[in-house]
N, C-alpha and C. Protein backbone atom coordinates (compact mmCIF):
# COMPACT_ATOMS: atom_id res chain seq x y z
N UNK A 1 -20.92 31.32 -22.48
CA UNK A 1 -21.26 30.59 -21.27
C UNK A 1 -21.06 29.09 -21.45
N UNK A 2 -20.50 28.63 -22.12
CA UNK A 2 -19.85 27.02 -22.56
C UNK A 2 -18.93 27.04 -22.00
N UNK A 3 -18.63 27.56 -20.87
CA UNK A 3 -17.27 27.17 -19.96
C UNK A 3 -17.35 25.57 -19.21
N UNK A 4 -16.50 25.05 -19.97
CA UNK A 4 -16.61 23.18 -18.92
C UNK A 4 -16.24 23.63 -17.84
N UNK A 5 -15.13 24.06 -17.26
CA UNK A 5 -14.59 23.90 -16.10
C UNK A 5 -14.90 25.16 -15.20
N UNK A 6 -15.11 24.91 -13.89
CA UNK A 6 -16.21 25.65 -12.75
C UNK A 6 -14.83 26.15 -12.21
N UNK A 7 -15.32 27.89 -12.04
CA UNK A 7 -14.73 28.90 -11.93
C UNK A 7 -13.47 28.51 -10.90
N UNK A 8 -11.88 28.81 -11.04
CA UNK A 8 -11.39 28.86 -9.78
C UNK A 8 -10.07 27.43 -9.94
N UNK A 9 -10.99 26.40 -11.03
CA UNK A 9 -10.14 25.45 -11.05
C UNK A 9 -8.56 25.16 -11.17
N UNK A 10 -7.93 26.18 -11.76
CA UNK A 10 -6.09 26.21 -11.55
C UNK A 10 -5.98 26.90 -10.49
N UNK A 11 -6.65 27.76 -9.81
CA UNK A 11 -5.80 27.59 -8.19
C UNK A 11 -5.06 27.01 -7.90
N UNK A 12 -3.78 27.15 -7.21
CA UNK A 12 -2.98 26.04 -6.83
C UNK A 12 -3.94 25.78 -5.27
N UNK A 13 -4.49 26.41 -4.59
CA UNK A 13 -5.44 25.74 -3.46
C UNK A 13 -6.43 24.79 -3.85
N UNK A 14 -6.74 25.12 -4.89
CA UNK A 14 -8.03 23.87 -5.41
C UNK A 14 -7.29 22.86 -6.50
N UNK A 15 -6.21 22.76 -5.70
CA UNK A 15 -5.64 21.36 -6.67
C UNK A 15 -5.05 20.32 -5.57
N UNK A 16 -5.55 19.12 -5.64
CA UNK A 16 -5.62 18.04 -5.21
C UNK A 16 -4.07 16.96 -5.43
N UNK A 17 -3.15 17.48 -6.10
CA UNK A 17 -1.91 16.64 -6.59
C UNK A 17 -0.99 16.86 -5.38
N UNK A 18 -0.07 15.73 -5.14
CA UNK A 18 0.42 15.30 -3.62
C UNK A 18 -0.25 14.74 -2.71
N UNK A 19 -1.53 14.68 -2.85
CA UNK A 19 -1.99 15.12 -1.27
C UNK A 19 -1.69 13.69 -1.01
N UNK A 20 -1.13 12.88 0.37
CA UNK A 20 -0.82 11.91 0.79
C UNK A 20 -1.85 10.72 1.24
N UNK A 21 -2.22 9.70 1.18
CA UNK A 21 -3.33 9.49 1.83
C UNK A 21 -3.10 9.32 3.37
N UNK A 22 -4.40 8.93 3.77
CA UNK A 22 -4.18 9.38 5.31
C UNK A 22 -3.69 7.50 6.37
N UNK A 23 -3.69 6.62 5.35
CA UNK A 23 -2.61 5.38 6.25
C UNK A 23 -1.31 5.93 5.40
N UNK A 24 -0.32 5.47 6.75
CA UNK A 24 1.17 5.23 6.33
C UNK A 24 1.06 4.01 6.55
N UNK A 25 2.31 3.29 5.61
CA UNK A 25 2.48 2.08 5.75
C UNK A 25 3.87 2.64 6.38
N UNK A 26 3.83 0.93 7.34
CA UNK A 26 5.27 1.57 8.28
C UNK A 26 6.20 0.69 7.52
N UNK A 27 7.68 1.19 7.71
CA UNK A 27 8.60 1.05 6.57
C UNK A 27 8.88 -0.49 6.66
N UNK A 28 8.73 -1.39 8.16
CA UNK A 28 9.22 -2.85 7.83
C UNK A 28 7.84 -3.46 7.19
N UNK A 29 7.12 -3.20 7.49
CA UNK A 29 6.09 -3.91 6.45
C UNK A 29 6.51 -3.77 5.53
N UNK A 30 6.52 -2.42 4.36
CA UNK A 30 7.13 -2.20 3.07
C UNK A 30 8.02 -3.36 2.70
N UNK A 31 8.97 -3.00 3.79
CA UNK A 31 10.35 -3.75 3.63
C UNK A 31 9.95 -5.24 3.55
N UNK A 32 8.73 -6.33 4.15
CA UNK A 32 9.03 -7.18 4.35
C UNK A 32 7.84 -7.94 2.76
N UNK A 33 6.97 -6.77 2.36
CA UNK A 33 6.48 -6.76 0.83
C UNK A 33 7.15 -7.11 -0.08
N UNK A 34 8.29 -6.16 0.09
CA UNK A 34 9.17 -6.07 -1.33
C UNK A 34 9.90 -7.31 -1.16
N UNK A 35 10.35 -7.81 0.01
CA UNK A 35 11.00 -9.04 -0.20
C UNK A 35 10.07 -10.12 -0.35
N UNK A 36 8.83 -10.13 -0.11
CA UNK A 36 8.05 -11.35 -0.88
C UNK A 36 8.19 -11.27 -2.34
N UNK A 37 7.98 -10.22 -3.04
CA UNK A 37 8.01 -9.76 -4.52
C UNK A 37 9.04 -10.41 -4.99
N UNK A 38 10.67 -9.99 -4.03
CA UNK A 38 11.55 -10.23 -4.81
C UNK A 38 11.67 -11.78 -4.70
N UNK A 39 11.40 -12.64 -3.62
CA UNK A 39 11.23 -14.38 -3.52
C UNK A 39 10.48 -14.60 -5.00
N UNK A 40 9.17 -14.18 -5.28
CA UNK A 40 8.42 -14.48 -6.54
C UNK A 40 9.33 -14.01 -7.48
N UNK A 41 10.23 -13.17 -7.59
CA UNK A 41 11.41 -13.09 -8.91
C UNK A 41 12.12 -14.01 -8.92
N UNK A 42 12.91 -14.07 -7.54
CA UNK A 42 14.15 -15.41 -7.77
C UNK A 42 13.66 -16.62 -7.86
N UNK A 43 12.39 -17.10 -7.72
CA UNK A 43 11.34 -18.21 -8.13
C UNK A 43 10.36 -18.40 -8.33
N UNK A 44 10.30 -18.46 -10.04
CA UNK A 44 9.08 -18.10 -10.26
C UNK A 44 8.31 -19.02 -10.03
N UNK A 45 8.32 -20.50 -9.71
CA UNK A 45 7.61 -21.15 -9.33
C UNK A 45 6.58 -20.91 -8.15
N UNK A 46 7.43 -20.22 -7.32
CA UNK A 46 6.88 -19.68 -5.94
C UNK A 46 6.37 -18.18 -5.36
N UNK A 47 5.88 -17.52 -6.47
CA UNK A 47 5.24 -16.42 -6.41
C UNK A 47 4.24 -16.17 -5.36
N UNK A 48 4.24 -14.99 -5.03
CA UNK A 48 2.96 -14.42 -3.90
C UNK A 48 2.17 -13.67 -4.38
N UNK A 49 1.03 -13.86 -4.17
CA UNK A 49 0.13 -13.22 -4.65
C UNK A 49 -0.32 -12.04 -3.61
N UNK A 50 -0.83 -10.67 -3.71
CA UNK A 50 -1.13 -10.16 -3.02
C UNK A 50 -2.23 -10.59 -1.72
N UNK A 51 -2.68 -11.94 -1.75
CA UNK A 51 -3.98 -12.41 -0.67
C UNK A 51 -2.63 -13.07 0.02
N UNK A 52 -1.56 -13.85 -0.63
CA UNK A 52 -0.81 -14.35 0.05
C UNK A 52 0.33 -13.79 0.73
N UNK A 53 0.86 -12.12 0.54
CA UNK A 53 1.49 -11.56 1.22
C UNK A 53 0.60 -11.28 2.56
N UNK A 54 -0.92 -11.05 2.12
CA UNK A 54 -1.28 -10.37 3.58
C UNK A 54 -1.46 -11.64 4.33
N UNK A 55 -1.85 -12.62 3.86
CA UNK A 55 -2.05 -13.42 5.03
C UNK A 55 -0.88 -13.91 5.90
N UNK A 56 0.54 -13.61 5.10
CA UNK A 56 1.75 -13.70 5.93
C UNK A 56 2.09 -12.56 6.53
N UNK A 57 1.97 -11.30 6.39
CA UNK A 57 2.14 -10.43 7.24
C UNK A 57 0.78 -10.40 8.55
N UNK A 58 -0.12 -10.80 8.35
CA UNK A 58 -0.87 -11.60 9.07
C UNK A 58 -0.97 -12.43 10.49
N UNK A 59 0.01 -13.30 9.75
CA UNK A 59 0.67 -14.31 10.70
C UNK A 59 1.70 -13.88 11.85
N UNK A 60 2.36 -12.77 10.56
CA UNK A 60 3.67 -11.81 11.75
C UNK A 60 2.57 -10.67 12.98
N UNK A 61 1.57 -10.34 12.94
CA UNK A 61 0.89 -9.76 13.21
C UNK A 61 0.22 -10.04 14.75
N UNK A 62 0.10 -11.57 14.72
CA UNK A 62 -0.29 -12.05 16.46
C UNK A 62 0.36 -11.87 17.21
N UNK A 63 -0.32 -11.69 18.06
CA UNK A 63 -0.03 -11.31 19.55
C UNK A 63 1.51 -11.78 20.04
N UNK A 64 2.31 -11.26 20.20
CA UNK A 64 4.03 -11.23 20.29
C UNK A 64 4.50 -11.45 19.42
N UNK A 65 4.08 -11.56 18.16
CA UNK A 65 5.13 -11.48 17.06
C UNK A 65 5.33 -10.23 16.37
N UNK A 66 6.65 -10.56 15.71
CA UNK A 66 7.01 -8.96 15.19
C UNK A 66 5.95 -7.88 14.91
N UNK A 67 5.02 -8.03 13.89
CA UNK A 67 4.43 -6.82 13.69
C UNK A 67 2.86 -6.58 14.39
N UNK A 68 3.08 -7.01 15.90
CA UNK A 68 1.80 -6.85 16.52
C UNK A 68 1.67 -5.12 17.21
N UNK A 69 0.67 -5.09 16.88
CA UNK A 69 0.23 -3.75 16.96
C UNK A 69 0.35 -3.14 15.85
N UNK A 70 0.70 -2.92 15.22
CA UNK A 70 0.80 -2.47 13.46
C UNK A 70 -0.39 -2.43 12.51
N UNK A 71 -0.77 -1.23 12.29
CA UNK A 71 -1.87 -1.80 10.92
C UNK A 71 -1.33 -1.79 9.86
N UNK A 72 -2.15 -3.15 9.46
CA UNK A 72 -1.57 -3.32 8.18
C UNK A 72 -2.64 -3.31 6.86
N UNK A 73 -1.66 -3.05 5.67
CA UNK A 73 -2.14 -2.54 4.76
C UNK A 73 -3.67 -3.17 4.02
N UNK A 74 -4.63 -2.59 3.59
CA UNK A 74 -5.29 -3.54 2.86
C UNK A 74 -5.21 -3.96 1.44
N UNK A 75 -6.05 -5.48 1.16
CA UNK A 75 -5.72 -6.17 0.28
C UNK A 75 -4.85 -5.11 -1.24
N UNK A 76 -6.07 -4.20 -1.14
CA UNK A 76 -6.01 -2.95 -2.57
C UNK A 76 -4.54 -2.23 -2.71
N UNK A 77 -3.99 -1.85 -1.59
CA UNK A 77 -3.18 -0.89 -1.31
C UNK A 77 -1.96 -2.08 -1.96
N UNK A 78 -1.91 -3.56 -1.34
CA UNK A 78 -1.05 -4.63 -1.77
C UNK A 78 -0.55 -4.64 -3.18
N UNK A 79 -1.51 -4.62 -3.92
CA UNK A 79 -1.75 -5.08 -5.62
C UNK A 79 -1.23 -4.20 -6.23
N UNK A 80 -1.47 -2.70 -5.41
CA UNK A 80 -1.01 -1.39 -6.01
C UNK A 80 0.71 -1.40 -5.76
């Protein structure tokens, strides 16, 4: 009766790997991430920090600009 693991656990139903989380990020945000990243490569002087990508996707975010209506990602999801 020293069994660690509770009956059932390799099921492939009781396994949790894939599962997606439940925000999508929509692909021009992605798209407009990775090109902050890559600005902080081609100068490193001028790096973004993840507080400073969101507060520029942020900015794109008001009312008639490109990504209004869009949710956007939080700070955590950034860093990752």
């Amino acid at each position: 009766n020293n069994f660690y693991f509770s009956p059932g656990w390799a099921l492939k139903q009781n396994q949790k790997f894939g599962i997606k989380s439940e925000i999508q990020i929509v692909k021009r945000v992605i798209q407009l991430i990775q090109g902050y990243f890559h600005l902080g490569n081609a100068n490193h002087y001028d790096r973004y920090t993840a507080e400073r990508m969101l507060s520029k996707l942020q900015a794109l975010a008001i009312s008639g600009k490109e990504l209004y209506s869009i949710m956007l990602p939080k700070i955590q999801i950034i860093r990752n």
